[in-house]
C-alpha atoms as a PDB file:
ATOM      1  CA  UNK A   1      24.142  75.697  28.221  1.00  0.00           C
ATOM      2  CA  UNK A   2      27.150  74.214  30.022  1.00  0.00           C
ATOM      3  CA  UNK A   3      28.102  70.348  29.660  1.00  0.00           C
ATOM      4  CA  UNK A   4      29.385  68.778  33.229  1.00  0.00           C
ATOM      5  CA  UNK A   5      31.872  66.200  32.542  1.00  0.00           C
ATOM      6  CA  UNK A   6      31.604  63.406  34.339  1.00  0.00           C
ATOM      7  CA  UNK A   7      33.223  63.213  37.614  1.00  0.00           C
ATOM      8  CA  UNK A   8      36.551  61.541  38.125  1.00  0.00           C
ATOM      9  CA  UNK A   9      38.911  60.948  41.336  1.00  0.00           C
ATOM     10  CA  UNK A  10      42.342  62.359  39.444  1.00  0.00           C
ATOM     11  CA  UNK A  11      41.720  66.184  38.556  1.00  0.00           C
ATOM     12  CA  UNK A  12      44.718  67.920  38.778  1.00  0.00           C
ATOM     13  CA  UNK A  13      42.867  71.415  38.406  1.00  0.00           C
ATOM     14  CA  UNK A  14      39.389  72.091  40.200  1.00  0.00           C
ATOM     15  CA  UNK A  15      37.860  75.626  39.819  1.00  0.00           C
ATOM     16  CA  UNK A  16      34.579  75.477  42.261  1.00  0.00           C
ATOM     17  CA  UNK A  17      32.560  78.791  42.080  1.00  0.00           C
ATOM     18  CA  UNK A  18      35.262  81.073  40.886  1.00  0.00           C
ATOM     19  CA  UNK A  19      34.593  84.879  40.646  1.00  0.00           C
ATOM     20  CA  UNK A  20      37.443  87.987  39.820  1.00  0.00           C
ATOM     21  CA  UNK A  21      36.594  91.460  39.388  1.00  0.00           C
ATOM     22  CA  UNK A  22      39.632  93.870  37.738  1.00  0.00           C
ATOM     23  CA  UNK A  23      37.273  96.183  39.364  1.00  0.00           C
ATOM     24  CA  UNK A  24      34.341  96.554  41.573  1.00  0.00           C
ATOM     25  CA  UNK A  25      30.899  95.788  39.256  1.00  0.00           C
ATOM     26  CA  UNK A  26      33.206  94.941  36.896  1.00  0.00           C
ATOM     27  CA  UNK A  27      33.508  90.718  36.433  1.00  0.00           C
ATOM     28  CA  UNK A  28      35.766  89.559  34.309  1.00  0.00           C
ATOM     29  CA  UNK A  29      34.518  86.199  35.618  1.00  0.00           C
ATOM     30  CA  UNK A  30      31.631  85.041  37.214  1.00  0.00           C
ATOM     31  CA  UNK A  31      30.742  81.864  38.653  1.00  0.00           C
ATOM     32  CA  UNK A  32      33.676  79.333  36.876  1.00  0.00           C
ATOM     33  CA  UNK A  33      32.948  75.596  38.202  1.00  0.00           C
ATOM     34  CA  UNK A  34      34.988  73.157  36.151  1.00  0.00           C
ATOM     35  CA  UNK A  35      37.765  70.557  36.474  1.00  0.00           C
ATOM     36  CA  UNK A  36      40.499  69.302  34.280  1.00  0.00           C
ATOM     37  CA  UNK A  37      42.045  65.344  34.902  1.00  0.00           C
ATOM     38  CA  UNK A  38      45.631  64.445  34.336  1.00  0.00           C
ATOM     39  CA  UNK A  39      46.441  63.135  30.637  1.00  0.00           C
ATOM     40  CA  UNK A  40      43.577  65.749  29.474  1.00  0.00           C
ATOM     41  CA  UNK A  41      44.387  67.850  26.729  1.00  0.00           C
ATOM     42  CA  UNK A  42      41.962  70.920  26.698  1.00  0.00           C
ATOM     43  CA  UNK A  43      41.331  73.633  24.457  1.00  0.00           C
ATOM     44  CA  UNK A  44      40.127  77.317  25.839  1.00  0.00           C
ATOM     45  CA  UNK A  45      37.547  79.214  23.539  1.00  0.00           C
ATOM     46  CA  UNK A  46      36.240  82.493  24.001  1.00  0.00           C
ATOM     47  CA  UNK A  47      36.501  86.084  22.785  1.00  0.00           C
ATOM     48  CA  UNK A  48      38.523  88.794  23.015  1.00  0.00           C
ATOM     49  CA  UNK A  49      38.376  90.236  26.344  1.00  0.00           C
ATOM     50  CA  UNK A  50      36.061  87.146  27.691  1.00  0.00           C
ATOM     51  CA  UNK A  51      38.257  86.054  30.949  1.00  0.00           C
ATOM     52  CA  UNK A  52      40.727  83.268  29.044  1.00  0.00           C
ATOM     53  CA  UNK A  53      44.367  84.614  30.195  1.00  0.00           C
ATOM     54  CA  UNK A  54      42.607  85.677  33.662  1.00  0.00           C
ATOM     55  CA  UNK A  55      41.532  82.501  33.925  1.00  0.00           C
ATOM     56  CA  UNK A  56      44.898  81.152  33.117  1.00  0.00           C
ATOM     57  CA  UNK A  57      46.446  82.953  35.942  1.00  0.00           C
ATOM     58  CA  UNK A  58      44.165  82.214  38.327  1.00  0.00           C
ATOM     59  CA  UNK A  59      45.200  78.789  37.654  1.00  0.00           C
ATOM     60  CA  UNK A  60      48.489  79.944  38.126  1.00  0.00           C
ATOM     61  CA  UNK A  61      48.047  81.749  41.337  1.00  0.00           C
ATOM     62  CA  UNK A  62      49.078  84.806  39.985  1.00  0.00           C
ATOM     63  CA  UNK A  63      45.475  86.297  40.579  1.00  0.00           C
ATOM     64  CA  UNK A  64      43.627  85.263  43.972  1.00  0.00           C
ATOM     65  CA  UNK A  65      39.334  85.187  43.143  1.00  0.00           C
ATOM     66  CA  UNK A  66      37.398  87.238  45.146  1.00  0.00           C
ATOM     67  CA  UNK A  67      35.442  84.341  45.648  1.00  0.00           C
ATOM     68  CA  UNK A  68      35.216  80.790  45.318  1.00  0.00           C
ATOM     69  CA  UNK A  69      37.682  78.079  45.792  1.00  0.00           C
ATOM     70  CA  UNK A  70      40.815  77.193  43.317  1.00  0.00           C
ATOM     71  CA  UNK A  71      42.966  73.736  44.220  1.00  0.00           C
ATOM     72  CA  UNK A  72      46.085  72.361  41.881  1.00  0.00           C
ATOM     73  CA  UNK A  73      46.310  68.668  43.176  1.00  0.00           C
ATOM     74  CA  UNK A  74      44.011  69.222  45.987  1.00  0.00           C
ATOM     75  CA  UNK A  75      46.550  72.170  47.145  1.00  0.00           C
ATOM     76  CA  UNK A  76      45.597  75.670  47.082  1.00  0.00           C
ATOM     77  CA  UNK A  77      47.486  77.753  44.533  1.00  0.00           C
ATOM     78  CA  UNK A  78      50.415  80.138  45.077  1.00  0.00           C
ATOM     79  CA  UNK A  79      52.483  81.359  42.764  1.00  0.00           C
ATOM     80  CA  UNK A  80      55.704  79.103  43.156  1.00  0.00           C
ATOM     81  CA  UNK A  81      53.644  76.323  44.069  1.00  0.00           C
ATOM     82  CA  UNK A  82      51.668  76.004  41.442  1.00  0.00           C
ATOM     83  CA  UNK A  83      54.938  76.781  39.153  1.00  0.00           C
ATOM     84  CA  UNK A  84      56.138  73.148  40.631  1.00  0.00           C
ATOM     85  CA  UNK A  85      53.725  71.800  38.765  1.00  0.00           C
ATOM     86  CA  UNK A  86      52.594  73.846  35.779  1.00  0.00           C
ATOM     87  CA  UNK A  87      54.723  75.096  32.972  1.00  0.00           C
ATOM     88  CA  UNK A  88      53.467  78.168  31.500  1.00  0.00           C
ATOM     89  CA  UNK A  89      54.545  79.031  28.081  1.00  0.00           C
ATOM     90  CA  UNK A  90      52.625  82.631  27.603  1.00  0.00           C
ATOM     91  CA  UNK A  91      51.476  84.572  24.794  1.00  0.00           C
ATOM     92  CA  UNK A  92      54.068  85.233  21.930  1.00  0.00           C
ATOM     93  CA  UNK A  93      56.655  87.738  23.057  1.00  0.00           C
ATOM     94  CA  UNK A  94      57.731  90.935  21.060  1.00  0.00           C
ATOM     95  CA  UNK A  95      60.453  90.604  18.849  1.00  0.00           C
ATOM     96  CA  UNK A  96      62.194  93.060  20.371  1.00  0.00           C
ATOM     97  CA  UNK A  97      62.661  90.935  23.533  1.00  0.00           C
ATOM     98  CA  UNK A  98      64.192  87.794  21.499  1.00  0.00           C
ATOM     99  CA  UNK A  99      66.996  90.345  20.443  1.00  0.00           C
ATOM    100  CA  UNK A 100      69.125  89.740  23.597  1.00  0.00           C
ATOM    101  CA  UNK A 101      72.412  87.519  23.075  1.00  0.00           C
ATOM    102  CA  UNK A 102      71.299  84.496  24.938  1.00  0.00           C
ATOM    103  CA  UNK A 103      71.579  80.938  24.020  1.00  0.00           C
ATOM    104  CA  UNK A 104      69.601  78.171  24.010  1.00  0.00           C
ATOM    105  CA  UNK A 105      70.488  76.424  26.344  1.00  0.00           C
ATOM    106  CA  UNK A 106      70.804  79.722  29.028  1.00  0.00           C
ATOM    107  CA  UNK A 107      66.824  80.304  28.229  1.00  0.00           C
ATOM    108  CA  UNK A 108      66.108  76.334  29.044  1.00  0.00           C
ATOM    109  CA  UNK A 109      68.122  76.324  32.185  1.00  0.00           C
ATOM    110  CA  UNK A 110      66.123  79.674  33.142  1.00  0.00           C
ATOM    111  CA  UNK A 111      63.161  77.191  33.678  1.00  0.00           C
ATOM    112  CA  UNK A 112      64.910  75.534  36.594  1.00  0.00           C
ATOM    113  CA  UNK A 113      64.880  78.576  38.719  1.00  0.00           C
ATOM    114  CA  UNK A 114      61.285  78.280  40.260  1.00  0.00           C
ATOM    115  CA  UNK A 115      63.542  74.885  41.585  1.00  0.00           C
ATOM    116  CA  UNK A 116      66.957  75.944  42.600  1.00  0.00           C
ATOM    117  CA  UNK A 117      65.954  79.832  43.345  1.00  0.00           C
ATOM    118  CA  UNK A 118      66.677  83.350  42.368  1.00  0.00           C
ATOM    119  CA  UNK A 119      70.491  83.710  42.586  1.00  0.00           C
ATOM    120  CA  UNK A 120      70.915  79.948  43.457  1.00  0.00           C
ATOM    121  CA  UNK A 121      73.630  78.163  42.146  1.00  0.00           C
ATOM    122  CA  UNK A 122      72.827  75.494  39.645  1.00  0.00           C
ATOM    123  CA  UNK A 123      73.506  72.193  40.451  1.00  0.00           C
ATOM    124  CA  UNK A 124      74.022  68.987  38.415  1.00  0.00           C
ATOM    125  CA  UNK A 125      70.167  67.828  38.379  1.00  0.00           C
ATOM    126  CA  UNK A 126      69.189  71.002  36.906  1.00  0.00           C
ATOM    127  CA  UNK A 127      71.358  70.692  34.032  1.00  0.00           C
ATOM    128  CA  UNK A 128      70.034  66.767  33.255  1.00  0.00           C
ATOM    129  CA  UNK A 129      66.344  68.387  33.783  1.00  0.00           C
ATOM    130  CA  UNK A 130      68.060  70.948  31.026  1.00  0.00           C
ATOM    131  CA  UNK A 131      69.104  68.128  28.854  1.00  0.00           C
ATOM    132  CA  UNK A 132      66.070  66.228  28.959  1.00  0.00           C
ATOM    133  CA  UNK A 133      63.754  69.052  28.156  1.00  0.00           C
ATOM    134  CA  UNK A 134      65.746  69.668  24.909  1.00  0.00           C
ATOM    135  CA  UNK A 135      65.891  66.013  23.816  1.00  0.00           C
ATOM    136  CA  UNK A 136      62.150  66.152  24.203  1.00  0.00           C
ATOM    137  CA  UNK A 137      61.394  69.164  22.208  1.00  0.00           C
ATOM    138  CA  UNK A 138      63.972  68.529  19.906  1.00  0.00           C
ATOM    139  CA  UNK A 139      66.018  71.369  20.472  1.00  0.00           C
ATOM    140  CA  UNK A 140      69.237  70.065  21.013  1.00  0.00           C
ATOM    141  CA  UNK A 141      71.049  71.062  18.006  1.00  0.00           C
ATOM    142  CA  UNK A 142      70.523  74.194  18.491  1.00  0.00           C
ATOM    143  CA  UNK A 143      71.792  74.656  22.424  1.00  0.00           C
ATOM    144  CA  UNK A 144      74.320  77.256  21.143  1.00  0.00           C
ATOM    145  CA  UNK A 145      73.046  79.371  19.483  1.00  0.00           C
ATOM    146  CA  UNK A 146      71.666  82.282  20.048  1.00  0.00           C
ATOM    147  CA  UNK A 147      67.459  82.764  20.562  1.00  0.00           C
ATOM    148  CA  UNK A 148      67.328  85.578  17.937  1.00  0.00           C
ATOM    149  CA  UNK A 149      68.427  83.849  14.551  1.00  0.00           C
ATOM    150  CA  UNK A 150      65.976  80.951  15.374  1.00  0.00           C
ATOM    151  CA  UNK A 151      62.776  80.661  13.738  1.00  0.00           C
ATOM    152  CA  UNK A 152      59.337  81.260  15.603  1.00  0.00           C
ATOM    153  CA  UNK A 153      58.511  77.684  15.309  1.00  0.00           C
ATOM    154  CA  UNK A 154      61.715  76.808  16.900  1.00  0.00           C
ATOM    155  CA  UNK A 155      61.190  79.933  19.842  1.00  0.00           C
ATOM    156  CA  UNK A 156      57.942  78.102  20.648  1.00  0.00           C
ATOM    157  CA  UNK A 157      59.473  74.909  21.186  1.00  0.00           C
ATOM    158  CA  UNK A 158      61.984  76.495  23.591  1.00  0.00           C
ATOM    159  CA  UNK A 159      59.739  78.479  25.560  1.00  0.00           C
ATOM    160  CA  UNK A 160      58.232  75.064  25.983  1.00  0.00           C
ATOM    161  CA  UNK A 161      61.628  73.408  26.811  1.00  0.00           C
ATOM    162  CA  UNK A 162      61.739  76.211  29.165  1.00  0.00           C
ATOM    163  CA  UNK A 163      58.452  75.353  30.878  1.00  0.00           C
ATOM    164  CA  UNK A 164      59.264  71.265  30.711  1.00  0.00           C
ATOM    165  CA  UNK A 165      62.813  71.961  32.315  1.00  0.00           C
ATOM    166  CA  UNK A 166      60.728  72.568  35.546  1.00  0.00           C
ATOM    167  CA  UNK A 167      59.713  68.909  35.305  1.00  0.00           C
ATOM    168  CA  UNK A 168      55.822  69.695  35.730  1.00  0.00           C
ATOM    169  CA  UNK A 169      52.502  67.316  35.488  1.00  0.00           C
ATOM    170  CA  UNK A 170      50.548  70.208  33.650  1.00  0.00           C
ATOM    171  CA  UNK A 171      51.798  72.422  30.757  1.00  0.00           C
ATOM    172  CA  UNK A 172      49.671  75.181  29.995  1.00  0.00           C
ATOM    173  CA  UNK A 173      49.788  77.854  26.756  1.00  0.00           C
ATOM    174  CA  UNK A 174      48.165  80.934  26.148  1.00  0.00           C
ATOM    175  CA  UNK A 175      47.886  80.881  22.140  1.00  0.00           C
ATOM    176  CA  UNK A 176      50.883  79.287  21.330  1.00  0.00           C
ATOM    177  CA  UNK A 177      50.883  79.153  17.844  1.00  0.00           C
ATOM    178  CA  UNK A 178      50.471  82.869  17.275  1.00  0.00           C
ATOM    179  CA  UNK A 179      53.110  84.472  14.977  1.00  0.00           C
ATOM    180  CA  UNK A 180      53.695  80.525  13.501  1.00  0.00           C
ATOM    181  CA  UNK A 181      53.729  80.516  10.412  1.00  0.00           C
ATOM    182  CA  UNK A 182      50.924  78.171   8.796  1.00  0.00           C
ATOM    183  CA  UNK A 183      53.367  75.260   7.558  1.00  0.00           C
ATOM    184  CA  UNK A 184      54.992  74.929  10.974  1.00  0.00           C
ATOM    185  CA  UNK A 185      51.243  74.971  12.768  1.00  0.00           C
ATOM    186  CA  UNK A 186      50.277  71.170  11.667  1.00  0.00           C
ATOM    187  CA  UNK A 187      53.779  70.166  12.848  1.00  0.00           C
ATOM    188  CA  UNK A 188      53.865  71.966  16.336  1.00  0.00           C
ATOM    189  CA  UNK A 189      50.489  70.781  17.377  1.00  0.00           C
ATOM    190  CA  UNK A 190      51.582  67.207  15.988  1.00  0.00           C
ATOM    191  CA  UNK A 191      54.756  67.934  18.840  1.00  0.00           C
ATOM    192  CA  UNK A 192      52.117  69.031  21.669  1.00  0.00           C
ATOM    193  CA  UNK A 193      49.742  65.876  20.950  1.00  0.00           C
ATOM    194  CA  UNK A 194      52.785  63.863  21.171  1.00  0.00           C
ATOM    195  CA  UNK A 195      53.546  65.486  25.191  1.00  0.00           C
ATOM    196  CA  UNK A 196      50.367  64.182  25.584  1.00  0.00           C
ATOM    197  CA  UNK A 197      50.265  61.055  24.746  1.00  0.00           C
ATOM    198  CA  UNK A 198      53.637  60.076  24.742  1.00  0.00           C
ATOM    199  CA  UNK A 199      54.879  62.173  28.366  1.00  0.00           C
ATOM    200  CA  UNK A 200      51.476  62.168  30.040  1.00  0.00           C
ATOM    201  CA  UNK A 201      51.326  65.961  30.072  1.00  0.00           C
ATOM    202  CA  UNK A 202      48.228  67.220  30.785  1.00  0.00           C
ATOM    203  CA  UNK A 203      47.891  70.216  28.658  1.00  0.00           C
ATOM    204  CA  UNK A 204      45.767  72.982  28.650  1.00  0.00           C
ATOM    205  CA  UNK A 205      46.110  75.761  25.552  1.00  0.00           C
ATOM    206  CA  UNK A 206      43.930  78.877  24.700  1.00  0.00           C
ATOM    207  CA  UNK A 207      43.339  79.596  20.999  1.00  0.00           C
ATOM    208  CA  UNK A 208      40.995  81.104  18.624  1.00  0.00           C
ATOM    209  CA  UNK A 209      41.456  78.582  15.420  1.00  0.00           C
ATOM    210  CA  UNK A 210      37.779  76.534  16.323  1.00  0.00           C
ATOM    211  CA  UNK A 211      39.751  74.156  13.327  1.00  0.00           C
ATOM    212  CA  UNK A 212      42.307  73.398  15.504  1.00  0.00           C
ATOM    213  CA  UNK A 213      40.585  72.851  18.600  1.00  0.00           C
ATOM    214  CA  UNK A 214      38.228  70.432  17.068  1.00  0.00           C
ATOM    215  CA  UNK A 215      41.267  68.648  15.352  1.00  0.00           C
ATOM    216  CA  UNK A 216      43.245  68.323  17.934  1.00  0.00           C
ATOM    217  CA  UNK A 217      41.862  68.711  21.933  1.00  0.00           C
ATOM    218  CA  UNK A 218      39.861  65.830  23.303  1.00  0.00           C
ATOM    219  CA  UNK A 219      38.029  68.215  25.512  1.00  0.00           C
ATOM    220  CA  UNK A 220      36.869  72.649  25.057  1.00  0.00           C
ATOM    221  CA  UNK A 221      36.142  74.794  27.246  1.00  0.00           C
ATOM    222  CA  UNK A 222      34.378  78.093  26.184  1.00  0.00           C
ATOM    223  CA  UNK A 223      34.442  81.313  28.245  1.00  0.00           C
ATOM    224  CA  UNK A 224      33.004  84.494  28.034  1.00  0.00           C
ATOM    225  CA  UNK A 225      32.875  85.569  31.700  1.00  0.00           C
ATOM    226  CA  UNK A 226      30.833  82.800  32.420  1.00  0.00           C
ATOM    227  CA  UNK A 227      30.942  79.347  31.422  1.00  0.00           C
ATOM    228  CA  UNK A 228      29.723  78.313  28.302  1.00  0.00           C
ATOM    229  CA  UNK A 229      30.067  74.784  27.915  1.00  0.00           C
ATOM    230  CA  UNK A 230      32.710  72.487  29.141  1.00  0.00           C
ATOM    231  CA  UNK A 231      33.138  68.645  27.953  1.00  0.00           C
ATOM    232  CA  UNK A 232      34.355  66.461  24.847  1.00  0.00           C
ATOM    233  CA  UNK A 233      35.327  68.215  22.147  1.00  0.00           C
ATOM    234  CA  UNK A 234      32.086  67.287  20.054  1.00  0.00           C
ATOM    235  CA  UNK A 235      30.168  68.446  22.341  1.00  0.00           C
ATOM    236  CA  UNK A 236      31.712  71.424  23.715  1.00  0.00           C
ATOM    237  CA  UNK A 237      32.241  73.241  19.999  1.00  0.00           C
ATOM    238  CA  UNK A 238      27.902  72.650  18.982  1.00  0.00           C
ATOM    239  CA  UNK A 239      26.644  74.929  17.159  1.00  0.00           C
ATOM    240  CA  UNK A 240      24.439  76.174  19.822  1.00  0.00           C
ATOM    241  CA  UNK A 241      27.321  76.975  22.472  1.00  0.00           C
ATOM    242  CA  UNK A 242      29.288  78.702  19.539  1.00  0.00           C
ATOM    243  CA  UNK A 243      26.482  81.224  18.971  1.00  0.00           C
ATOM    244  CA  UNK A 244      25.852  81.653  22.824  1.00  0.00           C
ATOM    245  CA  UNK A 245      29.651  82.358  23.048  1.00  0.00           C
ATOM    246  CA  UNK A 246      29.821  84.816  20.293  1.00  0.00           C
ATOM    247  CA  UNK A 247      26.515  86.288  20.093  1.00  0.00           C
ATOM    248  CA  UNK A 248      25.852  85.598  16.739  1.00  0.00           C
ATOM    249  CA  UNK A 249      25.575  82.515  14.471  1.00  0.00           C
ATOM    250  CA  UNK A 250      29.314  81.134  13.797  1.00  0.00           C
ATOM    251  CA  UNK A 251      29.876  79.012  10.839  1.00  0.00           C
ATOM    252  CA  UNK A 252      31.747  76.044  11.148  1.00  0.00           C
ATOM    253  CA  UNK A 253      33.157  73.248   9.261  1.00  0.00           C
ATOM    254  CA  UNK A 254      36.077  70.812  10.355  1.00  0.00           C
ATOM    255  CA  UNK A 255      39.264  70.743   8.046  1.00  0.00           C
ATOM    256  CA  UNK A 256      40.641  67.221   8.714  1.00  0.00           C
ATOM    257  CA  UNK A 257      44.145  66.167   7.310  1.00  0.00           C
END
């Protein structure tokens, strides 16, 4: 069963008919009609294999669909386009790859690049988009040092500096709180309601925790290939869309704080 919000003048991110095959006979989506407004912050549910970082980089323009029609602000997606207005904070790195001796502040500014360009020289509006994006995440203390003796609570909140330093309208994570640990979680979701509310973000994040999502997201959407169900948060994590998006009867009770 799929739940059609209601329809609204100022979506930022319409999906009309979407298909993608990795392969031929092969879908890894099929049919995706949906559309996200600006201020919305939006969950993604699904499985395991379902279509949820595909999805994501179709939104991206980092995949083109086979079929259907994919618009970011009524413009058709490219890569760099869409990068001037999404930041994309992807899923949690290796730690291997937080072991080189960069700083702070150097990983922030490397969010201005989609801006100034590869091998561009910064100039002084990158480094105030630099600044801002660290006041705002709360970074700031930390611009020296280096990325590796940080915490992963604190490496989330600068890949996200890193995204915001772009300046974009639409943040979007691909489960962001993996490898958090479970004291920091409440505290870093608390920090991505607060882009919401308090920057106007729209924000769109994939994750598994069905606690979360109902805690926090005003609106789901659930994938598994197709779409499942799509609306307010209430509506989009019943019971009945939970089993159709597993297979199997889920049980599920919300933790509030």
């Amino acid at each position: 069963m799929q739940i059609t919000p209601s329809a609204q003048s100022n979506s930022c991110i319409t999906l009309n008919d979407v298909s993608f095959f990795y392969k031929a006979g092969e879908p890894a989506l099929e049919h995706i009609t949906f559309s996200v407004n600006h201020g919305d912050y939006l969950g993604i549910l699904g499985p395991n294999g379902g279509g949820k970082t595909t999805l994501l980089k179709i939104i991206l323009g980092l995949l083109t669909p086979q079929s259907g029609v994919v618009r970011i602000d009524n413009t058709l997606p490219s890569a760099r386009a869409s990068h001037l207005h999404i930041g994309y904070v992807p899923q949690k790195s290796d730690e291997e790859q937080w072991n080189f001796p960069a700083t702070v502040e150097e990983v922030v500014l490397m969010g201005r690049t989609v801006r100034a360009g590869v091998l561009k020289k910064y100039a002084p509006v990158d480094f105030e988009a630099v600044e801002r994006a660290m006041e705002t995440t709360g970074i700031t203390a930390y611009r020296a040092q280096t990325i590796a003796t940080l915490s992963g609570g604190l490496r989330q909140r600068i890949l996200i500096a890193r995204a915001l330093a772009s300046n974009p309208t639409i943040l979007i994570l691909d489960e962001p709180a993996t490898g958090v640990d479970i004291a920091a979680q409440e505290q870093f979701y608390s920090f991505l309601k607060m882009l919401n509310t308090k920057h106007g973000l729209t924000i769109l994040f994939v994750s598994h925790d069905l606690d979360v999502l109902a805690r926090e997201t005003t609106s789901v959407l659930c994938v598994n290939r197709t779409l499942i169900s799509h609306g307010p948060t209430s509506e989009a994590l019943r019971e009945e869309h939970l089993e159709e998006l597993y297979g199997k009867k889920v049980a599920f009770a919300v933790h509030r704080h």
